[in-house]
N, C-alpha and C. Protein backbone atom coordinates (compact mmCIF):
# COMPACT_ATOMS: atom_id res chain seq x y z
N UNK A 1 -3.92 83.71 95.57
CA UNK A 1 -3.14 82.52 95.36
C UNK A 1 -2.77 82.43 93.88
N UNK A 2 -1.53 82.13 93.66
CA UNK A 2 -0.93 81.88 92.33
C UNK A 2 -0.77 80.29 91.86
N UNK A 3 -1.91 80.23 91.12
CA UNK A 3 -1.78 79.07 90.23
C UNK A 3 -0.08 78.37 89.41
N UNK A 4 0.12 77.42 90.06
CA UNK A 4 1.43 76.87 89.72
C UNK A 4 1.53 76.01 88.27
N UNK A 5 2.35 76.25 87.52
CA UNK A 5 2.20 75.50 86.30
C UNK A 5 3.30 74.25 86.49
N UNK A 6 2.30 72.80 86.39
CA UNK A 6 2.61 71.62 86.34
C UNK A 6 3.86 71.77 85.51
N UNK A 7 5.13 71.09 85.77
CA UNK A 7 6.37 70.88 85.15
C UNK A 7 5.88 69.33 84.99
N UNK A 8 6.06 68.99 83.44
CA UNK A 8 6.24 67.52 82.82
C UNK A 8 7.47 67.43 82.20
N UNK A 9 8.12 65.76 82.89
CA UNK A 9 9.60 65.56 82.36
C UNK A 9 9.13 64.79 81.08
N UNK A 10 10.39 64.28 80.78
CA UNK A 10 10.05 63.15 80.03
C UNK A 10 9.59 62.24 80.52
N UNK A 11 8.87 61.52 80.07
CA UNK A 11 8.19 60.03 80.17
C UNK A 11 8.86 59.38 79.82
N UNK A 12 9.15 58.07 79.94
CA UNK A 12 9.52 56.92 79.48
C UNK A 12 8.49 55.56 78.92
N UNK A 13 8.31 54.60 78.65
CA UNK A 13 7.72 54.04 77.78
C UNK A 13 8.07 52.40 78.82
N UNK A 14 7.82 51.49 78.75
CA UNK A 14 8.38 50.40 79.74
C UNK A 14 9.08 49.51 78.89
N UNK A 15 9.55 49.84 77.72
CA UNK A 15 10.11 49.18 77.23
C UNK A 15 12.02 50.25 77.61
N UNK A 16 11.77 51.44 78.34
CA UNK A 16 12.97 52.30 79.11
C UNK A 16 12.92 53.07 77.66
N UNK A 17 12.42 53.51 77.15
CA UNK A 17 12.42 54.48 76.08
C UNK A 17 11.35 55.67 75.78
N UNK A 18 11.31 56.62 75.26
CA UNK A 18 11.16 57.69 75.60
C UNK A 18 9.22 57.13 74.90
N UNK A 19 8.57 57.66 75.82
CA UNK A 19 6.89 57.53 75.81
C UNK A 19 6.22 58.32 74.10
N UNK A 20 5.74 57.18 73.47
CA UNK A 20 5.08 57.96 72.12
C UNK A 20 3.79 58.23 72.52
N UNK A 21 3.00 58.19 71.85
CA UNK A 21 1.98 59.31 71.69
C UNK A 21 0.97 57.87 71.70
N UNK A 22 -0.21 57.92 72.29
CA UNK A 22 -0.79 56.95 72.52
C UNK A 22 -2.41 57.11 71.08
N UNK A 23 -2.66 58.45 71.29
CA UNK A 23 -3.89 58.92 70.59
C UNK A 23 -4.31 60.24 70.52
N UNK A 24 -4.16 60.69 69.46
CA UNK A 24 -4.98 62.16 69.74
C UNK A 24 -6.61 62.06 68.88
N UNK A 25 -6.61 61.11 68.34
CA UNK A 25 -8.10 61.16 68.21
C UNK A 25 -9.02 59.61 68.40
N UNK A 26 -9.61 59.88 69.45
CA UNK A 26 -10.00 60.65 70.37
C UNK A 26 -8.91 61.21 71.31
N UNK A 27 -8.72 62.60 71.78
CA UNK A 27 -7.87 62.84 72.44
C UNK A 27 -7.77 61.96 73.77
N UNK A 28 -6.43 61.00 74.19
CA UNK A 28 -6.58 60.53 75.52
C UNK A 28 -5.43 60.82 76.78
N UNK A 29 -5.36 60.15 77.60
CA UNK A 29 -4.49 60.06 78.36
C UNK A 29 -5.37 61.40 79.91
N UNK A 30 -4.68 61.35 80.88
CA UNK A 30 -5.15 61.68 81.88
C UNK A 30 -5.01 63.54 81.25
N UNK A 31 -4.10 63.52 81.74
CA UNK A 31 -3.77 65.06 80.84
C UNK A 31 -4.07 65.46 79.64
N UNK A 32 -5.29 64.59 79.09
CA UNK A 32 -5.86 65.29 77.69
C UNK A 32 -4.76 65.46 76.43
N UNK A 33 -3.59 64.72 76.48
CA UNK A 33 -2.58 65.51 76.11
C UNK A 33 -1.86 64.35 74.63
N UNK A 34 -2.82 63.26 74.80
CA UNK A 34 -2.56 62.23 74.05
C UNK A 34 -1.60 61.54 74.13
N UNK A 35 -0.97 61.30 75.10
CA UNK A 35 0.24 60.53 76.24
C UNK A 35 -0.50 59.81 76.86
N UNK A 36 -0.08 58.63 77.52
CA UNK A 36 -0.48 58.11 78.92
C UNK A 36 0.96 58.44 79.98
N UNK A 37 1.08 59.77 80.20
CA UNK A 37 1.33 60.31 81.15
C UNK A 37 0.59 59.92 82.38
N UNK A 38 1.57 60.12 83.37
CA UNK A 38 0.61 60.11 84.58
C UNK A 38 1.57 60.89 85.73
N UNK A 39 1.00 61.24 87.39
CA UNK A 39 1.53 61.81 87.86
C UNK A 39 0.75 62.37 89.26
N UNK A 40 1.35 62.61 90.40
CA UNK A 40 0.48 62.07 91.67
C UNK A 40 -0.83 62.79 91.74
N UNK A 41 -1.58 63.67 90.49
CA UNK A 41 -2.51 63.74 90.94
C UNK A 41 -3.69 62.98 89.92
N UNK A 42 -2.97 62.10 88.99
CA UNK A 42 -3.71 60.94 88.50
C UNK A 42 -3.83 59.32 89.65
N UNK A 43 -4.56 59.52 89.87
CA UNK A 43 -5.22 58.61 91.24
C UNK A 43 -5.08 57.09 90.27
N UNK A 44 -6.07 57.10 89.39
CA UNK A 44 -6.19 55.87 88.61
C UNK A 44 -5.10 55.60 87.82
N UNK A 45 -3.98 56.09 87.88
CA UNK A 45 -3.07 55.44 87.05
C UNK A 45 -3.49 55.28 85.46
N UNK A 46 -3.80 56.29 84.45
CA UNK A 46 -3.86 55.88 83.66
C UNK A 46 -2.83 55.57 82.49
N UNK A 47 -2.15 54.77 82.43
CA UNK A 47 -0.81 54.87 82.10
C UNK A 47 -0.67 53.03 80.69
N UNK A 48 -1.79 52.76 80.43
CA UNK A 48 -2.31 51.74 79.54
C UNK A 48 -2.39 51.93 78.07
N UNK A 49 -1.46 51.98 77.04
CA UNK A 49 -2.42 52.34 75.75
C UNK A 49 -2.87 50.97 75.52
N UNK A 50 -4.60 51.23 74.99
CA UNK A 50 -4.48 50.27 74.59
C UNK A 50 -5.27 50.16 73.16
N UNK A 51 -5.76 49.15 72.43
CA UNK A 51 -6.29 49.19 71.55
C UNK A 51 -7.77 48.85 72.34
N UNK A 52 -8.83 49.27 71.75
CA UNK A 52 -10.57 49.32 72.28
C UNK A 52 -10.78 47.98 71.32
N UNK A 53 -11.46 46.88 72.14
CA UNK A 53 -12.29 45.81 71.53
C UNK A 53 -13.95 45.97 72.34
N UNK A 54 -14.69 45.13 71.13
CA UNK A 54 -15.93 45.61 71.31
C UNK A 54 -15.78 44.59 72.69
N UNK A 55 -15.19 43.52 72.84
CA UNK A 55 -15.20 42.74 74.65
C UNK A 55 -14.81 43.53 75.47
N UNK A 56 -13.99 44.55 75.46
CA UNK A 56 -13.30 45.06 76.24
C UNK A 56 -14.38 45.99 77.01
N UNK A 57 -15.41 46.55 75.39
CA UNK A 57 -15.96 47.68 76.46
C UNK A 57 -17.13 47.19 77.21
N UNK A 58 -18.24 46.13 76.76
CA UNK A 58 -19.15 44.93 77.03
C UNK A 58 -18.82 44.62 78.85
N UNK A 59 -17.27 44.55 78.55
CA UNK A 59 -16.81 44.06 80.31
C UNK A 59 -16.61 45.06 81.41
N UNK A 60 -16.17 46.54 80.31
CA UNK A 60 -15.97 47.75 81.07
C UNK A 60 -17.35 48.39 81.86
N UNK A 61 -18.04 48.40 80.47
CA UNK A 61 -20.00 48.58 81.29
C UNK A 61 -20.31 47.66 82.15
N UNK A 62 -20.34 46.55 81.86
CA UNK A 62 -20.71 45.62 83.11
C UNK A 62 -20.09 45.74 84.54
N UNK A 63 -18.62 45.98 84.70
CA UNK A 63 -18.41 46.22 85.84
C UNK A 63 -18.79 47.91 86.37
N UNK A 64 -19.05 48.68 85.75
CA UNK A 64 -19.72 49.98 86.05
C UNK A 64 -18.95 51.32 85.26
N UNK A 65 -18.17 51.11 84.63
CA UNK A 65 -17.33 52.22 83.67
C UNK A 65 -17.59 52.36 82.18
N UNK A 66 -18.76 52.56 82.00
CA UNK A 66 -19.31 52.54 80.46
C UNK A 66 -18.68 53.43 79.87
N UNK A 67 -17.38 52.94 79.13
CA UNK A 67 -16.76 53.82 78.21
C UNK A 67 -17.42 54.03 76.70
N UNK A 68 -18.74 53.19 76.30
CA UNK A 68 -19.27 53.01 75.46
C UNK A 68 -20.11 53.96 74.45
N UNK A 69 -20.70 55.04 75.86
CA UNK A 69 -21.68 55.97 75.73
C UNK A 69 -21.22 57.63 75.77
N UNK A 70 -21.59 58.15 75.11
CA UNK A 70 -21.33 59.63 74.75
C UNK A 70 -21.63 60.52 76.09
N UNK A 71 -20.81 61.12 77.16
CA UNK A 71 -20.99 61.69 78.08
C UNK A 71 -21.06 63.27 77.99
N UNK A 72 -21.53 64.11 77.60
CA UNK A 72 -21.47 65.37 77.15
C UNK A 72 -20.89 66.49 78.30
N UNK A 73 -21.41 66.36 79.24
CA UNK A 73 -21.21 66.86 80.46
C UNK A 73 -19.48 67.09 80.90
N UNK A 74 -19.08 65.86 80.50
CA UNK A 74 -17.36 65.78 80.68
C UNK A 74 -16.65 65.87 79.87
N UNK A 75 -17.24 65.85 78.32
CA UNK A 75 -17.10 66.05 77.16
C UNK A 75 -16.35 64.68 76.47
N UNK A 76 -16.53 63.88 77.15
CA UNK A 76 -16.69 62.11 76.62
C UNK A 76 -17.49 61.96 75.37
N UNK A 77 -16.89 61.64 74.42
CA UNK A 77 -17.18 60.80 73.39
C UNK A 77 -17.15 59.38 73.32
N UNK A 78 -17.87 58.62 73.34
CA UNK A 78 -17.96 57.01 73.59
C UNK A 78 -16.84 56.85 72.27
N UNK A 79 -16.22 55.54 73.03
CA UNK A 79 -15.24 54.66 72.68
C UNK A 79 -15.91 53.87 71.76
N UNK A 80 -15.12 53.21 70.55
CA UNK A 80 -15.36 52.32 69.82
C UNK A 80 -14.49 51.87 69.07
N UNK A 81 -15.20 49.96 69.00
CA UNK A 81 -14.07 49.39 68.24
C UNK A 81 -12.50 49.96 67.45
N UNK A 82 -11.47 49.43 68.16
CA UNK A 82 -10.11 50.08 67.38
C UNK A 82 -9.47 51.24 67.41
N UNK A 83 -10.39 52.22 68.77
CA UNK A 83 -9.90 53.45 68.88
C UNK A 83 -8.88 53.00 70.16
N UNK A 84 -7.77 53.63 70.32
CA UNK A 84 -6.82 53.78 71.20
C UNK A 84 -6.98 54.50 72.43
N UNK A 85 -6.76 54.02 73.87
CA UNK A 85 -7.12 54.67 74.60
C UNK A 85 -5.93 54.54 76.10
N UNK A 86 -5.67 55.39 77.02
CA UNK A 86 -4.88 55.05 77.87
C UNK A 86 -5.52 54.82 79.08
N UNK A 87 -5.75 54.02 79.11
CA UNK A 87 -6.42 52.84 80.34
C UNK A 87 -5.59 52.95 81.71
N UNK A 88 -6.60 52.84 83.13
CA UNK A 88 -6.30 52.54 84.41
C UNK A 88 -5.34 51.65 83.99
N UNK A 89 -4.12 51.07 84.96
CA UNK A 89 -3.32 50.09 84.84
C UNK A 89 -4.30 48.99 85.66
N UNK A 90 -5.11 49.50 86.61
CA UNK A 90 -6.01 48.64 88.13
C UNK A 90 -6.94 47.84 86.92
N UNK A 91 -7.48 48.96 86.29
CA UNK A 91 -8.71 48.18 85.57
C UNK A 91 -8.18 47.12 84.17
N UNK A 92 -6.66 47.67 84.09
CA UNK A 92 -6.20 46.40 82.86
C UNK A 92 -6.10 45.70 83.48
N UNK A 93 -5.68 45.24 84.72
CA UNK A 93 -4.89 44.01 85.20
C UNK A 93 -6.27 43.32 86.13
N UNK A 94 -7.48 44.19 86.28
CA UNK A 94 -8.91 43.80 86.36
C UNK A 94 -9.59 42.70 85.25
N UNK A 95 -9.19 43.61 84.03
CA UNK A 95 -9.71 43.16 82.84
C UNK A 95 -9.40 41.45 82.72
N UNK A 96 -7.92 41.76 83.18
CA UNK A 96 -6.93 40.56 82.36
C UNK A 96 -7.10 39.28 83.32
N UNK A 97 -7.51 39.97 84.42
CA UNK A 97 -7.75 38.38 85.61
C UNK A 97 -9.03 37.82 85.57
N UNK A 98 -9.85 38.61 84.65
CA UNK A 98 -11.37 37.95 84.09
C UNK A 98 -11.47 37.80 82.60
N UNK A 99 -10.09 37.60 81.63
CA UNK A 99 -9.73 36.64 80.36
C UNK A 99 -10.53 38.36 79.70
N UNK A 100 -10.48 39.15 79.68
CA UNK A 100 -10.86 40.59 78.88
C UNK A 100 -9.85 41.62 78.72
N UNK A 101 -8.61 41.15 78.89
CA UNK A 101 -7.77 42.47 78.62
C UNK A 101 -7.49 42.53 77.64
N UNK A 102 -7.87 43.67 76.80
CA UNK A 102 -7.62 44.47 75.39
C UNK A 102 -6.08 44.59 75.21
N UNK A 103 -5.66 44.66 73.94
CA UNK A 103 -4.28 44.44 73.02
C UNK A 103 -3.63 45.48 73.45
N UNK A 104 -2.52 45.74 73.83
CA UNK A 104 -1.71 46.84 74.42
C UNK A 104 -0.04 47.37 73.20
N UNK A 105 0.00 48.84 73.51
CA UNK A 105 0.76 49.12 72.73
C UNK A 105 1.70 49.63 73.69
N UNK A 106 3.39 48.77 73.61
CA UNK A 106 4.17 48.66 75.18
C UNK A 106 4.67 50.19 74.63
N UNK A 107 4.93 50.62 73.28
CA UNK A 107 5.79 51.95 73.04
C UNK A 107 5.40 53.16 73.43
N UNK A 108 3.73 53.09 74.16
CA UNK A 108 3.00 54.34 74.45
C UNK A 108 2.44 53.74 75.86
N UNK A 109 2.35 52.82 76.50
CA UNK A 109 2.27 52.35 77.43
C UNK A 109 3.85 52.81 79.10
N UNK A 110 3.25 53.91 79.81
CA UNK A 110 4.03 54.28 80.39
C UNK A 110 4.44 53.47 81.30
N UNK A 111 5.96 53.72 81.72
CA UNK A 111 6.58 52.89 82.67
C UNK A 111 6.15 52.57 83.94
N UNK A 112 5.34 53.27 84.72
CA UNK A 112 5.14 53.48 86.11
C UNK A 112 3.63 52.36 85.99
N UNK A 113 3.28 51.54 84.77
CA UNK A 113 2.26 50.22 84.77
C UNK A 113 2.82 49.31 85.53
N UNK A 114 4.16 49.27 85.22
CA UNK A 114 5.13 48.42 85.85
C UNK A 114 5.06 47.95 87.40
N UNK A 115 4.71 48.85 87.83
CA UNK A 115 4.26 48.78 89.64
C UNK A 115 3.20 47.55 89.95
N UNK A 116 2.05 48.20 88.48
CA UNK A 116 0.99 47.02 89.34
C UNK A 116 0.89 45.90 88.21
N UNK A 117 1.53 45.69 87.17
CA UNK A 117 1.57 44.73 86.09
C UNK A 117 3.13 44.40 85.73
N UNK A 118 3.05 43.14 85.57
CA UNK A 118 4.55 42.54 85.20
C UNK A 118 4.44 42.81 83.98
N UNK A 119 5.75 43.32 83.26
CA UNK A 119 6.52 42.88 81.82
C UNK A 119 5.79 42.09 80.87
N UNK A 120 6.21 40.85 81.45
CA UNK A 120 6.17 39.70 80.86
C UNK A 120 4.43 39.27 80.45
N UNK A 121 3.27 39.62 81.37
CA UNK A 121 1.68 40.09 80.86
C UNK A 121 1.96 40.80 80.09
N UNK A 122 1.90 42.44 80.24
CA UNK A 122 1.78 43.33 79.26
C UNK A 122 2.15 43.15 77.61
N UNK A 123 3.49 41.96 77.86
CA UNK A 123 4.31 41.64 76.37
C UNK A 123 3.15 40.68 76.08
N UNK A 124 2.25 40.03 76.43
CA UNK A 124 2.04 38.87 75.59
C UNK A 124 0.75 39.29 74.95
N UNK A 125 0.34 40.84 75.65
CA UNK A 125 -0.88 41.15 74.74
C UNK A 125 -0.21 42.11 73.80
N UNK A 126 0.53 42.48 73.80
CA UNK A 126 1.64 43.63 72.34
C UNK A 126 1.18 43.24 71.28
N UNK A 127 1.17 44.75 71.00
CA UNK A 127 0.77 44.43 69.52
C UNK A 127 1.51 45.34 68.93
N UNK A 128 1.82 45.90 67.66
CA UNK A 128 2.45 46.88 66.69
C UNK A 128 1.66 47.99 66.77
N UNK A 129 2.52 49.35 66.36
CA UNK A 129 1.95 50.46 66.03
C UNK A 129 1.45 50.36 65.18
């Protein structure tokens, strides 16, 4: 069997403009690729940049996704304060219906959030590059 190489288009951004770069350090996004790309074999939708608050991750462990702690095995480096990260869209709009959704950056924040989060949320946590 011949291994097929994934074709990536452009992305778009939900503001309809072309997707920036969310983080490369820590490297994020589903595809490792420092995008919040996504694509049908990203299940969780990670398609969120967002900015990391120390509430954000406090709420992330508590509900069972400790982004906090150094995972070696998967090669996870724990998250901390102010690092950028491209977040489930399920678990932002989780976050945000229990008053914890972290500051979002709409220019690296991919379009296809749009499905399970309105516009008009996502804008009111924006913040600047």
């Amino acid at each position: 069997m011949i291994a097929q190489k994934k074709i990536m288009y452009e992305s778009k951004n939900i503001l309809g403009l072309p997707l920036k770069s969310c983080c490369s350090d820590p490297v994020t996004g589903f595809y490792r690729d420092s995008y919040c790309n996504t694509g049908d074999d990203d299940t969780g939708m990670h398609t969120v940049c967002i900015k990391i608050t120390d509430q954000f991750l406090e709420f992330s462990k508590k509900i069972g996704n400790d982004l906090s702690t150094d995972i070696p095995e998967f090669n996870f480096k724990a998250l901390k304060e102010n690092d950028r990260w491209c977040l489930c869209a399920g678990r932002w709009l989780e976050a945000y219906k229990n008053n914890q959704a972290p500051p979002v950056y709409l220019e690296s924040t991919h379009e296809e959030t749009l499905a399970v989060i309105p516009f008009t949320i996502l804008e009111s946590f924006a913040i600047n590059e």
